[in-house]
Protein backbone atom coordinates (compact mmCIF):
# COMPACT_ATOMS: atom_id res chain seq x y z
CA UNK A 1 15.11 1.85 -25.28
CA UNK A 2 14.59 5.28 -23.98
CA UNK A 3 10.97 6.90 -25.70
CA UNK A 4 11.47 10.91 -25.63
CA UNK A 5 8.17 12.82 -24.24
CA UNK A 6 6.52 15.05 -26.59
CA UNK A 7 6.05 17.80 -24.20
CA UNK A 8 2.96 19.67 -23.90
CA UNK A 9 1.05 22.74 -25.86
CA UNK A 10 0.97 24.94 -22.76
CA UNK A 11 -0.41 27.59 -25.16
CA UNK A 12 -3.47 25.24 -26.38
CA UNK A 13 -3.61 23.74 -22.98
CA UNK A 14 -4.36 27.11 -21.17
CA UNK A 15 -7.16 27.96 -23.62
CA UNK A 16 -9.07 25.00 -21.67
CA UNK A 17 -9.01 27.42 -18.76
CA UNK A 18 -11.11 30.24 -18.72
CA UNK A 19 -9.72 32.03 -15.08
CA UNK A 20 -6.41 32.53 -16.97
CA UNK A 21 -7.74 35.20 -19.40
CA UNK A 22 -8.48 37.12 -16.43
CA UNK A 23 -6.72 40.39 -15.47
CA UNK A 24 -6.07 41.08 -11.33
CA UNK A 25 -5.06 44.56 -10.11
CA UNK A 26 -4.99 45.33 -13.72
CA UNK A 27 -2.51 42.35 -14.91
CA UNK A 28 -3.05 39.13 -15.87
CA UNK A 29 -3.45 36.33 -13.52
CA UNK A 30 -0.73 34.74 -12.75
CA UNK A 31 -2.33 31.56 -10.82
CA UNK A 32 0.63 29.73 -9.15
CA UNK A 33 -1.91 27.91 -6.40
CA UNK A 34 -2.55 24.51 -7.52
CA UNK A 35 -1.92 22.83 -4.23
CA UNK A 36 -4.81 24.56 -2.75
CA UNK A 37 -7.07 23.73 -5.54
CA UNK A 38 -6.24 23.53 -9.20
CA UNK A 39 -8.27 25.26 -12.04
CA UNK A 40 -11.00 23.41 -13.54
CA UNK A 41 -10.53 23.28 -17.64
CA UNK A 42 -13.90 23.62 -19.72
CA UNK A 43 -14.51 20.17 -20.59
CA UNK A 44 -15.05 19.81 -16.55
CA UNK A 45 -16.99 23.02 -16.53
CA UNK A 46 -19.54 21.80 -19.41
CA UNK A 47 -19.71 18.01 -18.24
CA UNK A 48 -21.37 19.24 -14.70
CA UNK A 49 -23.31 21.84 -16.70
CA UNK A 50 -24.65 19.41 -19.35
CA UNK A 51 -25.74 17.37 -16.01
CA UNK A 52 -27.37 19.85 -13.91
CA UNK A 53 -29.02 20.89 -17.17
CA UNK A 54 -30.35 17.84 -18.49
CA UNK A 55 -29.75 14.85 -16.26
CA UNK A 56 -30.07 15.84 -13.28
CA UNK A 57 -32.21 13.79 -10.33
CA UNK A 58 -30.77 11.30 -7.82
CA UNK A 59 -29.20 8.19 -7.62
CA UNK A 60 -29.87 4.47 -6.71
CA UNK A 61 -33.52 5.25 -5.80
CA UNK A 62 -35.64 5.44 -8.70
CA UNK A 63 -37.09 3.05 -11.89
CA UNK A 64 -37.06 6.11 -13.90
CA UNK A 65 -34.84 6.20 -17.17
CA UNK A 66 -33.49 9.72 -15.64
CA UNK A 67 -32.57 8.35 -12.30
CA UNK A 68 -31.20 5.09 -13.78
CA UNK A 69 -28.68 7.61 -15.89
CA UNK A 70 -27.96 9.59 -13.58
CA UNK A 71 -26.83 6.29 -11.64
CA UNK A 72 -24.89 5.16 -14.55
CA UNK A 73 -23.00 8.13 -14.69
CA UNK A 74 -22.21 8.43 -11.35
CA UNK A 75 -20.82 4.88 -11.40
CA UNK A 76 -18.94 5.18 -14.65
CA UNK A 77 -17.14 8.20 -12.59
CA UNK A 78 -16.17 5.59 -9.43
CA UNK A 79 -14.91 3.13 -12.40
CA UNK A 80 -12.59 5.63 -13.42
CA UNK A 81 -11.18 6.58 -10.26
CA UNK A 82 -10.70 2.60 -9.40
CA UNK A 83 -9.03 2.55 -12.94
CA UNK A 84 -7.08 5.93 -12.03
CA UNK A 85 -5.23 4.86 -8.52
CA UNK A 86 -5.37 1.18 -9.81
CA UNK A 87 -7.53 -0.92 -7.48
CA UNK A 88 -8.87 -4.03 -7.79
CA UNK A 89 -12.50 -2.94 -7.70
CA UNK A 90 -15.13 -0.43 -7.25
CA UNK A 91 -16.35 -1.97 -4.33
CA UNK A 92 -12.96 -0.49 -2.76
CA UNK A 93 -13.82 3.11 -3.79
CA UNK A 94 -16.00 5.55 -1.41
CA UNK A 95 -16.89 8.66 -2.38
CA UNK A 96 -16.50 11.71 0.14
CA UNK A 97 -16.51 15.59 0.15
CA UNK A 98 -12.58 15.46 0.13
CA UNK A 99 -9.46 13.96 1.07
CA UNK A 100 -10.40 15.49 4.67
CA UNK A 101 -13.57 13.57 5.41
CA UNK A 102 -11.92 10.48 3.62
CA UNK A 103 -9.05 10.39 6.63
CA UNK A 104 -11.56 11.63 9.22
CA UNK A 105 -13.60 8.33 8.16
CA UNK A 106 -10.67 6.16 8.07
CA UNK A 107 -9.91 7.31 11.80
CA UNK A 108 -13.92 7.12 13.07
CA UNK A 109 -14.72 3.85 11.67
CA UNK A 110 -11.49 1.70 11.10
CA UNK A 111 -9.16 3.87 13.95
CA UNK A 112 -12.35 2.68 16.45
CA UNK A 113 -12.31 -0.74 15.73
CA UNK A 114 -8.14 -1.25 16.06
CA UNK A 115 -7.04 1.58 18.21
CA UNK A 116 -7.49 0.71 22.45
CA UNK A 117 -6.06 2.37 25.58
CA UNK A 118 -2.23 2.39 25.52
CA UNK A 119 -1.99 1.86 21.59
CA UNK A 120 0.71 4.03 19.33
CA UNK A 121 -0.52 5.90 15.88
CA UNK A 122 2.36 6.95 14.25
CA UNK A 123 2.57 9.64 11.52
CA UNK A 124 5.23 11.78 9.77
CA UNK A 125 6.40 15.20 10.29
CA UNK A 126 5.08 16.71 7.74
CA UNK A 127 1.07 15.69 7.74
CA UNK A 128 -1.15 18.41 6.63
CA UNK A 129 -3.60 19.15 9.70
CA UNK A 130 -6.34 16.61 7.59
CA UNK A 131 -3.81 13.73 8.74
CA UNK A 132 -3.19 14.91 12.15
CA UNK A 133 -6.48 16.01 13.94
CA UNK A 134 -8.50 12.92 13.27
CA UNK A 135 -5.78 10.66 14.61
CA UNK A 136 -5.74 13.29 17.92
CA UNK A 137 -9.31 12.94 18.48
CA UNK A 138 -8.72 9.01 17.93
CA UNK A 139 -6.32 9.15 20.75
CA UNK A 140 -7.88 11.37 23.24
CA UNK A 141 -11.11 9.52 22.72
CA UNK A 142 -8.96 5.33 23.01
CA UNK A 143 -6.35 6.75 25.75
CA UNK A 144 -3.73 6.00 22.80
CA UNK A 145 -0.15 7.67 22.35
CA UNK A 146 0.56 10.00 19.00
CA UNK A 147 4.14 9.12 17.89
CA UNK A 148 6.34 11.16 14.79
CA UNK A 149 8.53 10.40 12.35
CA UNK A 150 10.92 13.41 12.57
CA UNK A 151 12.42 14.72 9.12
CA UNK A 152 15.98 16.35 8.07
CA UNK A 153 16.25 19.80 7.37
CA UNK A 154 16.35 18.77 3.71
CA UNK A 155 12.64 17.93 4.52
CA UNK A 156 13.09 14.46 3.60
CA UNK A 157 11.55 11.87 6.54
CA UNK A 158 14.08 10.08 8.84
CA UNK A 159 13.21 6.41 7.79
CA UNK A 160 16.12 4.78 10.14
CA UNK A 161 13.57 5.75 12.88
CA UNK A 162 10.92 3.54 12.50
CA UNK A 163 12.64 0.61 13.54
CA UNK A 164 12.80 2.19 17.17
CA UNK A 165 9.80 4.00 16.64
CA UNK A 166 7.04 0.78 15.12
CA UNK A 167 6.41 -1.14 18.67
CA UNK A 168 3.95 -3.84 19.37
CA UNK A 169 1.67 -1.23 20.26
CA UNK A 170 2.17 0.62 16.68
CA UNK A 171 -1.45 0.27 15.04
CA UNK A 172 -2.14 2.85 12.42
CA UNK A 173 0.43 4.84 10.24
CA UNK A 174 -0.28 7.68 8.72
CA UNK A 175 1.71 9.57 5.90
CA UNK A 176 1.39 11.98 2.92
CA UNK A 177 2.38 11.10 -0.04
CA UNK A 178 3.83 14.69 -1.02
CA UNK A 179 4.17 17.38 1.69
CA UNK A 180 1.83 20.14 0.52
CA UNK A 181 4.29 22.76 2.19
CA UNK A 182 8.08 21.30 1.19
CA UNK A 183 6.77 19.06 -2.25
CA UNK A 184 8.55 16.35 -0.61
CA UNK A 185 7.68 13.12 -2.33
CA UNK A 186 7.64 10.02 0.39
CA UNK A 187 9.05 7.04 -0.27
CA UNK A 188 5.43 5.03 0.40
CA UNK A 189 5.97 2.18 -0.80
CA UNK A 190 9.10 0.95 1.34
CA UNK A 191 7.37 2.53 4.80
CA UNK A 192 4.01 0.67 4.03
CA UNK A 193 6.53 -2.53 3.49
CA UNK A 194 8.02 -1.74 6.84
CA UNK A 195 4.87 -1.06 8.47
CA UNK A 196 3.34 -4.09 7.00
CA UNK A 197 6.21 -6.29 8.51
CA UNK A 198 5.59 -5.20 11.79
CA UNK A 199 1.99 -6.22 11.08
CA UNK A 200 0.89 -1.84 11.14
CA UNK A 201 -2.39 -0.44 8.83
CA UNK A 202 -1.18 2.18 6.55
CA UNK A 203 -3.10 5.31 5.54
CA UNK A 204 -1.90 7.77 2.94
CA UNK A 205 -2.87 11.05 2.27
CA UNK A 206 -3.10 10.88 -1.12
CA UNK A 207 -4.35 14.77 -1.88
CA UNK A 208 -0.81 16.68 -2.96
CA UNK A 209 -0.05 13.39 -5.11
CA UNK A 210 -2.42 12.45 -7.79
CA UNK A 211 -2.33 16.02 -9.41
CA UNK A 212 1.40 14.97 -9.86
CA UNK A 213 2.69 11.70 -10.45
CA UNK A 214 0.71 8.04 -11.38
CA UNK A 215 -0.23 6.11 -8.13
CA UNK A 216 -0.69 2.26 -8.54
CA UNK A 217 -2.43 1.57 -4.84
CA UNK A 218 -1.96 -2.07 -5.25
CA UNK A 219 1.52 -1.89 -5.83
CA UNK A 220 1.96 0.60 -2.78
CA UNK A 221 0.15 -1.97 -0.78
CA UNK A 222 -1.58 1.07 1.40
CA UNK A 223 -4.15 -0.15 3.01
CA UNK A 224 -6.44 3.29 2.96
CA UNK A 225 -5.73 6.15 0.22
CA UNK A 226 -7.13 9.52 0.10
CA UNK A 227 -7.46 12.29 -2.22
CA UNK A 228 -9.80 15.44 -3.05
CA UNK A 229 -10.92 16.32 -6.32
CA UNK A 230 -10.21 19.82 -6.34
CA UNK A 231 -6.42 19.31 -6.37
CA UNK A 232 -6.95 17.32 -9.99
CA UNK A 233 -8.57 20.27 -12.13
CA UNK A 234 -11.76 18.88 -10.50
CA UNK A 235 -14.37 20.19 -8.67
CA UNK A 236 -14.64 20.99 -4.62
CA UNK A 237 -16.76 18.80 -2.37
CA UNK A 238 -15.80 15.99 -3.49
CA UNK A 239 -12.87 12.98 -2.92
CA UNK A 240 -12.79 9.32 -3.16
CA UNK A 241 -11.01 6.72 -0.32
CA UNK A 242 -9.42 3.64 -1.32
CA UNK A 243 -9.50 1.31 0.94
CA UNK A 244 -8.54 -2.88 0.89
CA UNK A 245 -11.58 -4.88 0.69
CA UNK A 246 -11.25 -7.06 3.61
CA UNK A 247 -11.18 -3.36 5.88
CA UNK A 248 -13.94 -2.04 4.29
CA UNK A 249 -16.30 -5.10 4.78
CA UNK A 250 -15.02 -4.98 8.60
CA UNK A 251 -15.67 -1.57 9.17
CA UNK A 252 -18.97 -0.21 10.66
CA UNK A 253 -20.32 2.99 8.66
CA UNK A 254 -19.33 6.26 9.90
CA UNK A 255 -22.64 8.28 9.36
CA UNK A 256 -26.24 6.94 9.06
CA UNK A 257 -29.12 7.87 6.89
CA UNK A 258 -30.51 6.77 3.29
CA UNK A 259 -28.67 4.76 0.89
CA UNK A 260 -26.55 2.75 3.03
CA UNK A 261 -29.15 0.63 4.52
CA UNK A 262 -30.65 -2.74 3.60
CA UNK A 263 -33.77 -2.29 6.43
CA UNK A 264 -34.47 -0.17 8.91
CA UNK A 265 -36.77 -1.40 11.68
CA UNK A 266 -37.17 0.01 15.53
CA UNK A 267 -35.38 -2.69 16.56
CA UNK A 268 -32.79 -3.26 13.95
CA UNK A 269 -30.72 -1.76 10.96
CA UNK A 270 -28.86 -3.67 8.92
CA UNK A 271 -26.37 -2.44 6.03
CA UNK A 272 -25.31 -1.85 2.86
CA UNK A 273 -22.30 -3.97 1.66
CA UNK A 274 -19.28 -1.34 1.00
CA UNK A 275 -18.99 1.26 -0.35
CA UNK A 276 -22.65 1.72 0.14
CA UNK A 277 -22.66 1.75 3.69
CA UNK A 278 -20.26 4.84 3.90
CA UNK A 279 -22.24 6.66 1.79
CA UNK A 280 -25.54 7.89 3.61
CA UNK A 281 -27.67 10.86 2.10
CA UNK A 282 -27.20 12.16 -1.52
CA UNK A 283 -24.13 12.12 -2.89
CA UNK A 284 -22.33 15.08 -4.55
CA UNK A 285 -23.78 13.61 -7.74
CA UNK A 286 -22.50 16.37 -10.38
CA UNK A 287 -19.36 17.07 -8.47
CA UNK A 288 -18.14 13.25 -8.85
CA UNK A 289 -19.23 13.01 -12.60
CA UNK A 290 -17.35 16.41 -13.24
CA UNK A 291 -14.42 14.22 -10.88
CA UNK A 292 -14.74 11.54 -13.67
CA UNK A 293 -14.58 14.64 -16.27
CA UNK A 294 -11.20 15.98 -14.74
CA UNK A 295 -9.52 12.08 -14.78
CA UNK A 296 -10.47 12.06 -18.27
CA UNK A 297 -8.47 15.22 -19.24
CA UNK A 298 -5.32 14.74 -17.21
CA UNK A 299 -4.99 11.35 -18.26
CA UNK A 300 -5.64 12.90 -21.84
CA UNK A 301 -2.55 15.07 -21.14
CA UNK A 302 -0.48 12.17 -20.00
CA UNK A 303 0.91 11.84 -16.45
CA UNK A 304 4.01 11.63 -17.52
CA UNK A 305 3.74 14.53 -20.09
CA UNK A 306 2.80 16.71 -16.70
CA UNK A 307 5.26 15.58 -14.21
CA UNK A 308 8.06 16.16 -16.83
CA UNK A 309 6.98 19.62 -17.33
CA UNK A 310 6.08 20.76 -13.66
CA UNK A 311 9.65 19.21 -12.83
CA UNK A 312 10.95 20.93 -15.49
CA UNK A 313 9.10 24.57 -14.23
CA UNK A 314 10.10 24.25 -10.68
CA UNK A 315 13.99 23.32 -11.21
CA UNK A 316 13.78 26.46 -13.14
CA UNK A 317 11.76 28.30 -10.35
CA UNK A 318 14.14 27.18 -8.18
CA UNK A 319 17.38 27.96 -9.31
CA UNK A 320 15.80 31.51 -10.36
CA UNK A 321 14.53 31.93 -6.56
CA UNK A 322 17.71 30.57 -4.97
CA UNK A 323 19.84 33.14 -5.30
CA UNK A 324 17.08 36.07 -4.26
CA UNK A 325 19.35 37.99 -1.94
CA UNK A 326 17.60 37.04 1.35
CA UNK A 327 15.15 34.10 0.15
CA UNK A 328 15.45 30.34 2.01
CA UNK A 329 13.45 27.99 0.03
CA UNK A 330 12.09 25.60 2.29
CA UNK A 331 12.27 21.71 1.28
CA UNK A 332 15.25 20.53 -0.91
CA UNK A 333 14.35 16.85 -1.01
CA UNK A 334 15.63 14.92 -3.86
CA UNK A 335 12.58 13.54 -5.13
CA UNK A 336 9.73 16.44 -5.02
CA UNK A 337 6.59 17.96 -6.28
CA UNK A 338 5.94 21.25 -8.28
CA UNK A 339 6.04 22.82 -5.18
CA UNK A 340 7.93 26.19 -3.90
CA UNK A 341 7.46 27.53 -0.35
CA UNK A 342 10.63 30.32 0.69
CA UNK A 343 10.35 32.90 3.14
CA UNK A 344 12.11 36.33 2.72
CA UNK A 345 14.37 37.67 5.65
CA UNK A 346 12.20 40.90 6.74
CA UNK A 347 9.13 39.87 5.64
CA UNK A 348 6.35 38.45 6.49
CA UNK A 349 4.58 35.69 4.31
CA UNK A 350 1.24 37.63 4.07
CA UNK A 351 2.84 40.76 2.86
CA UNK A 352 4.76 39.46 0.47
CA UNK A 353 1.81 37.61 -0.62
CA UNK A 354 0.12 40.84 -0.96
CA UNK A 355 2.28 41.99 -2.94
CA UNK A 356 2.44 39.64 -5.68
CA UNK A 357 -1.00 39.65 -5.35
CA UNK A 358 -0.62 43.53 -6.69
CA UNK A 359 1.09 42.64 -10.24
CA UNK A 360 -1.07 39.23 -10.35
CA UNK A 361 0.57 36.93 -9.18
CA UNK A 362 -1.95 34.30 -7.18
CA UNK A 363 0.61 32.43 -4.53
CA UNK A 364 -0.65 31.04 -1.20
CA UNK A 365 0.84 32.43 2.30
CA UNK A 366 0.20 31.08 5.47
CA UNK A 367 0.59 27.78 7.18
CA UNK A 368 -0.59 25.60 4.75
CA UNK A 369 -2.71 23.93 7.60
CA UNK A 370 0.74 21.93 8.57
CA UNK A 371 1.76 24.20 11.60
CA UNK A 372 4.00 21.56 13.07
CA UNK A 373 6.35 22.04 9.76
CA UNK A 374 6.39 25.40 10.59
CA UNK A 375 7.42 24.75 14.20
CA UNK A 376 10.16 21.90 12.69
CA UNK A 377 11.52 25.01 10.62
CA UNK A 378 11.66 27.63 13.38
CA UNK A 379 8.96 30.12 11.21
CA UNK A 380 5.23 31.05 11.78
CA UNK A 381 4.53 30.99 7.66
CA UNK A 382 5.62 30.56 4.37
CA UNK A 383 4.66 31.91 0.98
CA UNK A 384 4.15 28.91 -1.37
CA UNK A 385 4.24 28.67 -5.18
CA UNK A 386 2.86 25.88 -6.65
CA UNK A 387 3.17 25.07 -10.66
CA UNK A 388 0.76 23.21 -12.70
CA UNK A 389 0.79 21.78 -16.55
CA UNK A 390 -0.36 25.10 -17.49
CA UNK A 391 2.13 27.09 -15.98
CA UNK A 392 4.87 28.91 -17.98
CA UNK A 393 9.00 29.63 -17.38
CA UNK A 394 7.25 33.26 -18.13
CA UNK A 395 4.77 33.05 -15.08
CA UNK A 396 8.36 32.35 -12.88
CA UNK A 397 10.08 35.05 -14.34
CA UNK A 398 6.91 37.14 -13.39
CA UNK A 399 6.66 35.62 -9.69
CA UNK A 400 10.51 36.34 -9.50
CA UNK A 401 10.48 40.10 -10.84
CA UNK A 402 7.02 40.59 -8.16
CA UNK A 403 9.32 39.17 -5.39
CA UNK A 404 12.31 41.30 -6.15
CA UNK A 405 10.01 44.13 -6.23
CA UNK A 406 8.42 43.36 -3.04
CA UNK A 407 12.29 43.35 -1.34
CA UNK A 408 12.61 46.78 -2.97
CA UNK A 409 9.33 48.22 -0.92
CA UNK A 410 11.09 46.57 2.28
CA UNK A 411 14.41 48.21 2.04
């Protein structure tokens, strides 16, 4: 039996969202750059207000009642990102500033310990630069070989290549969930099978995903996941990394300081049990209770009630956009994200960003930090629309009649 979605009150939705009554240039904001960070709605706002205000001190160091709250909240906020992505416990979820320093760990701590001279790390054609550099440090550092999964102009990965591509001295995987450039939505579950067969550690970048669809990480059998608040109507500065038990106990910490220790002696320092030990210093104590804040309100929403309508926004954005005398839209994938990068013959991604900027219209242009896409398509930039649950068929038609005018100027 098929259960219809009640679709979501957009217009009670983006009263939650105080940047949207704004004006820009004179018009209203138009804010079509969730993939770069999505808005924060009030309840976020106020939860990391309330704490700063009136519970604020640190964590897991002091016997007073306002430290021992503070603790409790900042632990209630892991519990709901284990319950979020689906692990099997909090002892599998670190906190970090972002999705960025979650992969950087993953390649520092774990990437040390299985990586050696002559080894293979393969990742996709389409990593964002997060999923790329740490891996290239890795493998300058261990004398190891970078390896690609090349993609089809469609933007959809070649999968028949991994069979050639996995060899004995495959050790690491990495691949994003959902290109942050084409919207592309990986099939992660069947390459982490493959990779697992072959007896190869998967890590996904997670980051582009979780704003967009419901990730079970037990069922994708990944073996690290990352993400960054900020993409989930969340705070910056702060991300969580799942990672499988068994690793995480293995692993040495990446950083030292306070709060992953057991002792400290001149001779000796022993550690914390995970996630503990990868979390020296203070946390970001407000931004991961105003995390826990955000998972509350999406999963309010529904995740399905927010994929159906950002599906529903960009097939309209892109049939609207497609037949823009002179605009390519760039990934056509069959399964992908609210995500819309095109480039316009004659110009350039940063003045037509510019432009839209001019009648309000907040889009992204650039690289996306993913210049090897851009090589793969033969272009130095992109502009990129990206729709949230708050985003209107009215905010397209806006972005459509800014582009139009922008290809006006250019004549």
């Amino acid at each position: 039996m098929t259960t219809t979605l009640q679709p979501l009150d957009v217009a009670a939705i983006r009263k939650d969202f105080p940047l949207l009554s704004r004006t820009l240039n004179g018009k209203p904001v138009i804010y079509l750059d969730s993939a770069v960070s999505g808005q924060m709605p009030l309840a976020v706002i106020e939860r990391m207000s309330h704490y700063e205000r009136e519970e604020h001190t640190n964590v897991h160091r002091g016997v007073s009642t306002l430290s021992q709250e503070a603790t409790d909240r900042f632990e209630e906020a892991r519990e709901k990102v284990r319950a979020f992505l689906g692990a099997a416990s909090t002892r599998e979820i670190v906190w970090t500033r972002g999705a960025t320093e979650a992969l950087n760990l993953v390649a520092q701590s774990f990437g040390r310990m299985v990586v050696q001279a002559g080894d293979e790390i393969l990742l996709s054609a389409m990593e964002h630069h997060a999923n790329i550099v740490p891996w290239q440090m890795l493998a300058q550092e261990k004398g190891a070989t970078i390896k690609v999964i090349p993609m089809n102009d469609a933007g959809e990965l070649i999968l028949e290549s991994l069979d050639e591509l996995i060899t004995e001295r495959t050790r690491i995987l990495g691949v994003t969930h959902v290109s942050n450039v084409l919207g592309t939505v990986n099939p992660v579950k069947e390459i982490t099978a493959r990779a697992h067969a072959r007896g190869v550690s998967v890590v996904v970048d997670g980051a582009q995903a979780v704003p967009h669809l419901a990730v079970d990480v037990r069922d994708l059998d990944a073996d690290f996941y990352a993400f960054s608040g900020h993409k989930l109507s969340g705070p910056t500065g702060i991300g969580a990394l799942y990672g499988k038990l068994a690793h995480l106990e293995a692993m040495p910490p990446w950083q030292g300081g306070g709060s992953m220790i057991r002792s400290v002696s001149w001779e000796k320092t022993t550690y914390m049990p995970a996630p503990a030990k990868f979390e020296a210093g203070t946390p970001p104590i407000a931004a991961a209770i105003g995390l826990g804040a955000a998972l509350d309100y999406v999963q309010a929403l529904g995740l399905d009630r927010i994929a159906a309508h950002e599906h529903e926004l960009l097939a309209y954005a892109t049939e609207r956009m497609a037949v823009i005398p002179g605009l390519r839209i760039l990934g056509n994938a069959k399964d992908k994200a609210s995500v819309l990068s095109f480039v316009v013959e004659g110009i350039h991604p940063h003045d037509l960003g510019s432009i839209l900027d001019s009648e309000g219209v907040v889009v992204r242009a650039g690289h996306h930090c993913a210049q090897p896409v851009m090589t793969r398509f033969h272009i130095p930039a992109t502009t990129r629309a990206s729709f949230a649950y708050f985003n209107t068929r009215e905010e397209v038609d806006i972005l459509v009649s800014a582009v139009m005018k922008a290809i006006e100027l250019f004549k």
